[in-house]
N, C-alpha and C. Protein backbone atom coordinates (compact mmCIF):
# COMPACT_ATOMS: atom_id res chain seq x y z
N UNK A 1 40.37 106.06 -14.24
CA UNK A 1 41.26 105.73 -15.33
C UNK A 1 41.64 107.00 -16.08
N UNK A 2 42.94 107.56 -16.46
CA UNK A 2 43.54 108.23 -16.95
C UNK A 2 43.71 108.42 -18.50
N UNK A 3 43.14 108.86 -19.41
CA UNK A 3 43.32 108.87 -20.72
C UNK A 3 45.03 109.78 -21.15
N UNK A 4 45.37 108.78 -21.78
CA UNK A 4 46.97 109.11 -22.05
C UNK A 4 46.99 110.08 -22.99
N UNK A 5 45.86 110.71 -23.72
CA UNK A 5 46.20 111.58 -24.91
C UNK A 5 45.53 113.04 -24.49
N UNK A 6 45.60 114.14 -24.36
CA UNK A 6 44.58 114.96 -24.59
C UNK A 6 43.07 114.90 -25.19
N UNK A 7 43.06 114.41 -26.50
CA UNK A 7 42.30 114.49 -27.91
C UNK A 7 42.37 113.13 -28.10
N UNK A 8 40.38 113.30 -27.18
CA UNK A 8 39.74 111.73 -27.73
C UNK A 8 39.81 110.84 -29.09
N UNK A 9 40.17 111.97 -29.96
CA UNK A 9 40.12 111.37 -31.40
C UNK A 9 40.97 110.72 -31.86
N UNK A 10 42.53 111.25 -31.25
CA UNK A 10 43.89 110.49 -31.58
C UNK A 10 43.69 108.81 -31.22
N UNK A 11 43.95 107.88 -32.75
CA UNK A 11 43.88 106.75 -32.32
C UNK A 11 45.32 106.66 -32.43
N UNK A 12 46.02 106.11 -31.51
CA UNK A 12 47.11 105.29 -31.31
C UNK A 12 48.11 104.76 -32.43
N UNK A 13 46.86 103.53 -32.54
CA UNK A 13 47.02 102.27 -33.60
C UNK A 13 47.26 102.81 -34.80
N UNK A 14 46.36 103.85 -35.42
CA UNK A 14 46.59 104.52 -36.79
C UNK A 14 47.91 105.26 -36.87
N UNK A 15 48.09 106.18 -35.80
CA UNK A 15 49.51 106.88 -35.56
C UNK A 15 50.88 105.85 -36.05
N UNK A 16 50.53 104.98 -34.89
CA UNK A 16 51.50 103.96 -35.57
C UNK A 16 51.89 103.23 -36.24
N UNK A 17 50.85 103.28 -37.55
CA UNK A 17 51.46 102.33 -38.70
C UNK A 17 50.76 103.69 -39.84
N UNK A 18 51.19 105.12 -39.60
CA UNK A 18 51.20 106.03 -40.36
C UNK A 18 52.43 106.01 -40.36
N UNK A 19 53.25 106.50 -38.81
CA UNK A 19 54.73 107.09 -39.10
C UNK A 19 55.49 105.35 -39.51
N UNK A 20 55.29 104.50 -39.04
CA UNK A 20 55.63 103.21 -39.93
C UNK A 20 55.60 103.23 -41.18
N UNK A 21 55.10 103.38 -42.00
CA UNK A 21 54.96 103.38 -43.76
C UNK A 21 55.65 104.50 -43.70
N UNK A 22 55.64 105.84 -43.28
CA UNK A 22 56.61 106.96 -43.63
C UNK A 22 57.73 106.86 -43.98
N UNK A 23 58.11 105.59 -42.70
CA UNK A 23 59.90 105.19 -42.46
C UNK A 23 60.06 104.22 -43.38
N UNK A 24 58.81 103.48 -44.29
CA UNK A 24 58.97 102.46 -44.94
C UNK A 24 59.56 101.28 -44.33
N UNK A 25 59.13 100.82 -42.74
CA UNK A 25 59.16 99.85 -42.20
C UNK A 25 58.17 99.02 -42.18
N UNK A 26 58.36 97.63 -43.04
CA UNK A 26 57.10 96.68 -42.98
C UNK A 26 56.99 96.06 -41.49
N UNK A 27 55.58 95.72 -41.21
CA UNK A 27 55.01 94.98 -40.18
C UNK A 27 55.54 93.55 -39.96
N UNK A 28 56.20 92.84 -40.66
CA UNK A 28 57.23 92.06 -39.91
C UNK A 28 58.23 92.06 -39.81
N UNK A 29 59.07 93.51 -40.00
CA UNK A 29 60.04 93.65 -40.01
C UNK A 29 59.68 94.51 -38.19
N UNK A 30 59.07 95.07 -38.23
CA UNK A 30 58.08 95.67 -36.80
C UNK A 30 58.68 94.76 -36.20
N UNK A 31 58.27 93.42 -36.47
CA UNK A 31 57.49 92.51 -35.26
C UNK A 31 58.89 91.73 -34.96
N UNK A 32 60.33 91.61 -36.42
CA UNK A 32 61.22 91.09 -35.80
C UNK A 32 62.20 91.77 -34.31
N UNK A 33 61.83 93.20 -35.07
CA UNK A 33 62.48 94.06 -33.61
C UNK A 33 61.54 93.85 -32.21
N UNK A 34 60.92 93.73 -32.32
CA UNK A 34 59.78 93.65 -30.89
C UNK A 34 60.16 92.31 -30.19
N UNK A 35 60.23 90.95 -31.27
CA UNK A 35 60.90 89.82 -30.42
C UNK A 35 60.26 88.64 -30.71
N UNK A 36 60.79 87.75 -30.31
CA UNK A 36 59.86 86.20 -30.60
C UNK A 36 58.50 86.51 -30.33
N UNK A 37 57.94 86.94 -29.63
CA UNK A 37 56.57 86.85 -29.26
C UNK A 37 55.84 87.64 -30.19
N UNK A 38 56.19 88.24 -31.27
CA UNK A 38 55.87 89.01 -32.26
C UNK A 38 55.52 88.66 -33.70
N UNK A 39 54.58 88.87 -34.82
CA UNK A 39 54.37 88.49 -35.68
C UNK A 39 53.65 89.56 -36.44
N UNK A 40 53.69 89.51 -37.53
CA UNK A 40 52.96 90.33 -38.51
C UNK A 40 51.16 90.84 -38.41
N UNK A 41 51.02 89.53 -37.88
CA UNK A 41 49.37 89.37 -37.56
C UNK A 41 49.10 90.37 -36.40
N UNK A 42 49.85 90.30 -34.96
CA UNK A 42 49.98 90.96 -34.27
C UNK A 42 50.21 92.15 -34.08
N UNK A 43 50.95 92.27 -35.26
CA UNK A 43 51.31 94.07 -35.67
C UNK A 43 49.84 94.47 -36.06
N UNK A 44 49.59 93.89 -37.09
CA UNK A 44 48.26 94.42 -37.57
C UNK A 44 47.28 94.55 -36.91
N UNK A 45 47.10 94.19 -35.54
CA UNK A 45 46.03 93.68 -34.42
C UNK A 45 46.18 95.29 -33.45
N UNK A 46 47.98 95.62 -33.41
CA UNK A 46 48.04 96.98 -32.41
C UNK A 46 47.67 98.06 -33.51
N UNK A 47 48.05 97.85 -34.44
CA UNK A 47 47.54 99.02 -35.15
C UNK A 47 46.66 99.61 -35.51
N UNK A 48 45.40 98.56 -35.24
CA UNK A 48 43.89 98.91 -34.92
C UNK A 48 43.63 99.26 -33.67
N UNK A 49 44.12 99.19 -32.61
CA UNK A 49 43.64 99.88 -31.28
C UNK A 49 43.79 100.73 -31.13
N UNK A 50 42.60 101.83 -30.91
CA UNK A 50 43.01 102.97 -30.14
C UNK A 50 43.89 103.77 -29.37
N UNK A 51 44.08 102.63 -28.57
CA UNK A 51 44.85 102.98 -27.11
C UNK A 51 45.94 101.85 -27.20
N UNK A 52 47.05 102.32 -26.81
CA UNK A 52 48.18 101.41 -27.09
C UNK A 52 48.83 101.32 -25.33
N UNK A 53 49.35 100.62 -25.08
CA UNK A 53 50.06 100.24 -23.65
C UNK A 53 51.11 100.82 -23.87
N UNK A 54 51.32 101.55 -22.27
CA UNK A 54 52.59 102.42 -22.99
C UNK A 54 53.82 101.77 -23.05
N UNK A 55 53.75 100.75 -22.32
CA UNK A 55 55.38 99.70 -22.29
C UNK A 55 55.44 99.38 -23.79
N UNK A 56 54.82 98.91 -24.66
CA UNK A 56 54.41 98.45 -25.75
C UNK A 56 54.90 99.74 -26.47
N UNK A 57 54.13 100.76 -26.50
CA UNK A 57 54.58 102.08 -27.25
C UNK A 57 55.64 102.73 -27.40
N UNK A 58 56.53 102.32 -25.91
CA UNK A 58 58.17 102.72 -25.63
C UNK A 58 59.00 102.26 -26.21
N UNK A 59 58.74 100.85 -26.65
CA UNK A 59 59.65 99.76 -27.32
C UNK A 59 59.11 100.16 -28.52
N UNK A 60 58.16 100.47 -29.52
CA UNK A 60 57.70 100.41 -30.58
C UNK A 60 58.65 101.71 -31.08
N UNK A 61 58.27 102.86 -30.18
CA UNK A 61 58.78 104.19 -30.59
C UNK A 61 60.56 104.23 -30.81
N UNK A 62 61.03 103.10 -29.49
CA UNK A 62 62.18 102.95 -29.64
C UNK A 62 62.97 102.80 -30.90
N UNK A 63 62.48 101.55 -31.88
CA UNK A 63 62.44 100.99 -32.85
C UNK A 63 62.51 101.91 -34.02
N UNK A 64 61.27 102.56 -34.17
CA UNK A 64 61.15 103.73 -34.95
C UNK A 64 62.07 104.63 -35.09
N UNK A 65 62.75 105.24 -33.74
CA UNK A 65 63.36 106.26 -33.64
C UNK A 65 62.89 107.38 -33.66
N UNK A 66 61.51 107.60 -32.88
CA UNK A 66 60.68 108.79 -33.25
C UNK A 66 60.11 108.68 -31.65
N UNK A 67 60.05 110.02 -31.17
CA UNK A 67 59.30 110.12 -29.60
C UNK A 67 57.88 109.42 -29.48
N UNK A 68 57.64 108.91 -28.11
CA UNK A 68 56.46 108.46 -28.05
C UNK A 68 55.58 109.32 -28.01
N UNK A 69 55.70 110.72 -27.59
CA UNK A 69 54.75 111.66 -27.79
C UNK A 69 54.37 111.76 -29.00
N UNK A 70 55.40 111.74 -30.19
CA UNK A 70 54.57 111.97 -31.49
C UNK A 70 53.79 111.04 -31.80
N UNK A 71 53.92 109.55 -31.81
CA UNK A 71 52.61 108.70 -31.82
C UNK A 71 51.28 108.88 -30.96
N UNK A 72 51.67 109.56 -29.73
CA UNK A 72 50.27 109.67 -28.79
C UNK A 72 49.21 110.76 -29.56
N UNK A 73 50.40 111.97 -29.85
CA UNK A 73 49.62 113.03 -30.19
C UNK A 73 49.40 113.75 -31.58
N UNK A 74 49.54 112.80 -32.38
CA UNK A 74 49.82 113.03 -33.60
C UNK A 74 48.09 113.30 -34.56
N UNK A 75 48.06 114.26 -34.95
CA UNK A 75 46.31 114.54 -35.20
C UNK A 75 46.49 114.59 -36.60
N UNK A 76 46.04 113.84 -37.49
CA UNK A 76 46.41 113.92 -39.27
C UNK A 76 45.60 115.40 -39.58
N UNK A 77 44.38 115.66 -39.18
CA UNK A 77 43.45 116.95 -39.51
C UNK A 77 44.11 117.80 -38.81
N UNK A 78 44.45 117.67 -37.97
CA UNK A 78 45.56 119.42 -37.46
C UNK A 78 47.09 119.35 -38.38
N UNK A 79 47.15 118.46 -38.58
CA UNK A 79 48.71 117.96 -39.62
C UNK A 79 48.30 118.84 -40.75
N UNK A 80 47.33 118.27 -41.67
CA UNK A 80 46.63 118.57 -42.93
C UNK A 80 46.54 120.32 -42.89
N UNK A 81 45.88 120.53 -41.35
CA UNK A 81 45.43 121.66 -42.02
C UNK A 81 46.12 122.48 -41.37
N UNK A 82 47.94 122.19 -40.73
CA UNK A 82 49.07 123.19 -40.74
C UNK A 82 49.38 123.38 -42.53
N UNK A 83 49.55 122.42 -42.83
CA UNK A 83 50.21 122.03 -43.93
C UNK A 83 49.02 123.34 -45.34
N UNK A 84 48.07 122.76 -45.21
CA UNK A 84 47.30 123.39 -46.04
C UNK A 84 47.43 125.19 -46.04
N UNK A 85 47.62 125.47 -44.45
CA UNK A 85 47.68 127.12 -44.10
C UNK A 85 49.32 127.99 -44.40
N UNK A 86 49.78 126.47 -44.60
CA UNK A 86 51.25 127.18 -44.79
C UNK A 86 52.22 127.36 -46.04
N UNK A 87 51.33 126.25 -47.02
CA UNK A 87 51.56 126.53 -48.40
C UNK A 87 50.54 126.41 -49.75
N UNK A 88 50.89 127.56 -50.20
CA UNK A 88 50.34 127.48 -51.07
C UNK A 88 50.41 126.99 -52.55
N UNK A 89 49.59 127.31 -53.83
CA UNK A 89 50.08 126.44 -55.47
C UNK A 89 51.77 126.57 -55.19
N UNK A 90 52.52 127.64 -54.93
CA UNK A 90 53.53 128.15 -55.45
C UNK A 90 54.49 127.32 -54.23
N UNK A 91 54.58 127.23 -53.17
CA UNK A 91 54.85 126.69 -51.80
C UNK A 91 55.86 127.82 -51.22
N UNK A 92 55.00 129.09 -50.77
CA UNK A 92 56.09 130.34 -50.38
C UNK A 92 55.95 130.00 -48.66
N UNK A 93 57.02 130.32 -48.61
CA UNK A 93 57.81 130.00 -47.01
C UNK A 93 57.03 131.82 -46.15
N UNK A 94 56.23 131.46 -45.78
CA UNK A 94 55.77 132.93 -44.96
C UNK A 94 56.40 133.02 -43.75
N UNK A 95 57.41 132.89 -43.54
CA UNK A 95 58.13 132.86 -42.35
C UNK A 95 58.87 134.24 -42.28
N UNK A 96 58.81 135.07 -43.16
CA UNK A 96 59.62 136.48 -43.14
C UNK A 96 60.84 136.10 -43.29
N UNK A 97 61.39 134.90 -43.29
CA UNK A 97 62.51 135.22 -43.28
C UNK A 97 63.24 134.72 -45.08
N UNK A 98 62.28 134.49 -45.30
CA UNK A 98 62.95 133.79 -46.98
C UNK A 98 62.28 134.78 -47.87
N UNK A 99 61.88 136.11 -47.29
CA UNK A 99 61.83 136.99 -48.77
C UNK A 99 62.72 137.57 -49.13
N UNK A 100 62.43 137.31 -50.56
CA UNK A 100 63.71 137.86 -51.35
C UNK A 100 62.50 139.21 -52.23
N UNK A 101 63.13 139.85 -51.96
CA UNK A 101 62.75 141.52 -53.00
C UNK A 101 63.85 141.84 -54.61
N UNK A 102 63.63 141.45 -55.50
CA UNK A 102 64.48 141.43 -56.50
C UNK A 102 63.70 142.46 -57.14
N UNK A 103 64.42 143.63 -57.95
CA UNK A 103 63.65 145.24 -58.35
C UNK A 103 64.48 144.49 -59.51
N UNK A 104 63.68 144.91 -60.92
CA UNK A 104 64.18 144.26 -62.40
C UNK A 104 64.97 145.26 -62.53
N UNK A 105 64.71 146.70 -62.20
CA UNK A 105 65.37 147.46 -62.90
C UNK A 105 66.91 147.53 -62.24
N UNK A 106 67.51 147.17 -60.87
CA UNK A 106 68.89 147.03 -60.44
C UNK A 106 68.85 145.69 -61.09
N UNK A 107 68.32 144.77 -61.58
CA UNK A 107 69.00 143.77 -62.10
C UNK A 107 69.72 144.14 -63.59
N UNK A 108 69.08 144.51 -64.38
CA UNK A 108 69.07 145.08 -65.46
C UNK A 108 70.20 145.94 -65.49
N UNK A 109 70.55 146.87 -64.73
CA UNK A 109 71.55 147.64 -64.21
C UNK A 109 72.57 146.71 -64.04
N UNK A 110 72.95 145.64 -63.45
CA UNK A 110 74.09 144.91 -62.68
C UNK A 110 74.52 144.14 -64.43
N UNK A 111 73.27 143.51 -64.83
CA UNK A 111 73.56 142.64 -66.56
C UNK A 111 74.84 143.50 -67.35
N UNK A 112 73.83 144.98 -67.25
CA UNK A 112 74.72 145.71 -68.19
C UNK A 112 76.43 145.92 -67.55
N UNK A 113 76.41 146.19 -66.24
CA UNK A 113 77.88 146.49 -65.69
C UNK A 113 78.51 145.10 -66.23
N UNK A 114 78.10 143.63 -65.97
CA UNK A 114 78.77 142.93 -66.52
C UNK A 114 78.88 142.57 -68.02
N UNK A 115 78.05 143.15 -68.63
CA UNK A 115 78.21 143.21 -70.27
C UNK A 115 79.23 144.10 -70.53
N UNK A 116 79.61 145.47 -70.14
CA UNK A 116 80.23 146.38 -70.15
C UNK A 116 81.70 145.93 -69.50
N UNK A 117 81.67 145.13 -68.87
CA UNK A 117 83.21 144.59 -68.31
C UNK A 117 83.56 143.48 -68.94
N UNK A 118 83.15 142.96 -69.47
CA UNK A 118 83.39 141.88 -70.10
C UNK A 118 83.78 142.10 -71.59
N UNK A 119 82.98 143.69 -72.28
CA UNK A 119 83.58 143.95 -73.45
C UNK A 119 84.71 144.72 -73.02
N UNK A 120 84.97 145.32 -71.75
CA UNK A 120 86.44 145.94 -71.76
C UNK A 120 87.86 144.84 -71.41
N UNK A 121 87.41 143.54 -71.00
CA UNK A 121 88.82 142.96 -70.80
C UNK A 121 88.80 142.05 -72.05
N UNK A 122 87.57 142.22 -73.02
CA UNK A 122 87.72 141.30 -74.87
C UNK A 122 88.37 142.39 -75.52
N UNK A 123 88.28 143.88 -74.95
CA UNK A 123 89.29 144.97 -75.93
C UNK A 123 90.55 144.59 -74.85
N UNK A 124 91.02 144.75 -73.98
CA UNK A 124 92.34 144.42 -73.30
C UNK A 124 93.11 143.00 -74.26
N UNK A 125 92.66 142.22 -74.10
CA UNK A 125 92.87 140.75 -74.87
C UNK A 125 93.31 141.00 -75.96
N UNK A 126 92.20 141.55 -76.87
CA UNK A 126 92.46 141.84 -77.96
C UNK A 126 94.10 143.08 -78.33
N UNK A 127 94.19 144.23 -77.46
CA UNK A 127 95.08 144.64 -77.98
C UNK A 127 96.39 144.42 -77.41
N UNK A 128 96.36 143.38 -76.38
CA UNK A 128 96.94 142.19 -76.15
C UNK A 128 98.25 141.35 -77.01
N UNK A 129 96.89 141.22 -77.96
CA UNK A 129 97.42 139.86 -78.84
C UNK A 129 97.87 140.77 -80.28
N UNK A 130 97.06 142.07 -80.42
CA UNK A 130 97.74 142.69 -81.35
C UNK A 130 99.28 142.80 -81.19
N UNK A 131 99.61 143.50 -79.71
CA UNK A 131 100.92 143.71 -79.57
C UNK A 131 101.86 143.47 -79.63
N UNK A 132 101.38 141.15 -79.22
CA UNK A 132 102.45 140.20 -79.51
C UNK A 132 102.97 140.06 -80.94
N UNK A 133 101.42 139.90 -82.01
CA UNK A 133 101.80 140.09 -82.94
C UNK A 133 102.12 141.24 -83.97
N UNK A 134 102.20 142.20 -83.53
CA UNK A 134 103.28 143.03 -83.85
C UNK A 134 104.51 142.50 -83.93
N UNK A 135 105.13 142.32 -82.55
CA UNK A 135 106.34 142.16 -82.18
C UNK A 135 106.72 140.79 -83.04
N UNK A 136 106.13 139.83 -83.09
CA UNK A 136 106.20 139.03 -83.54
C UNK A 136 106.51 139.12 -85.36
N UNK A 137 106.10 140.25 -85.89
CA UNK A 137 106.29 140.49 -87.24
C UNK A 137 107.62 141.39 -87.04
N UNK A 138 108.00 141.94 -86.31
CA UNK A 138 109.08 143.08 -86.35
C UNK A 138 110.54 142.21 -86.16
N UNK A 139 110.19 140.73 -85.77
CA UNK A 139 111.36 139.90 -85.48
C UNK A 139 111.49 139.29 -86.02
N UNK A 140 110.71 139.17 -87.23
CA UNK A 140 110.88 138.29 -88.12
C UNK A 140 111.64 139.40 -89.54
């Protein structure tokens, strides 16, 4: 007899009514897709077995929309402890590719260029509007 999983520990049954609650699919809503011969009770009956039939698992996974491999091989303690190694309090992406290097002092630098441009087009504006009203007094 052939064991379908690698890793004696993977139960089946648990796999499948983990990624079930994920999708927020209730167990008779399960059991209406599976077919008359199906019931809530019955759901609850595969989801305690270990070992699931794979005809059974094809149609289940179908349903789901999720590969049958991820129910076979799905390990919550290797899950947990990707998850645990890959983020931390802060949740930094160590992938190299999402660092950002920000130096205060070119920021500080860039503030002022736009403080500094922003008071030269409020003097443009301004002698602007002097000019109109100038003109505006000289025509009167």
């Amino acid at each position: 007899m052939t064991s379908t999983t690698s890793n004696p520990q993977i139960h089946e049954g648990r796999n499948l009514k983990r990624f079930r609650e994920m999708l927020g699919i209730k167990q008779d809503v399960l059991a209406f897709e599976l077919g008359d011969d199906w019931n809530q009770q019955k759901i609850s009956l595969l989801e305690q077995k270990e070992k699931i039939d794979s005809n059974i698992l094809d149609q289940v996974s179908a349903i789901l929309k999720i590969p049958t491999e991820a129910i076979r091989n799905f390990d919550e303690e290797q899950a947990i402890y990707n998850i645990s190694c890959n983020f931390s309090d802060n949740a930094v992406n160590n992938n190299g590719l999402n660092i950002q290097h920000i130096n205060p002092v070119d920021k500080i630098i860039q503030l002022l260029e736009e403080k500094l441009a922003l008071y030269e087009r409020m003097l443009k504006e301004k002698d602007e509007m002097m000019a109109r009203l100038e003109r505006l007094l000289v025509s009167k």
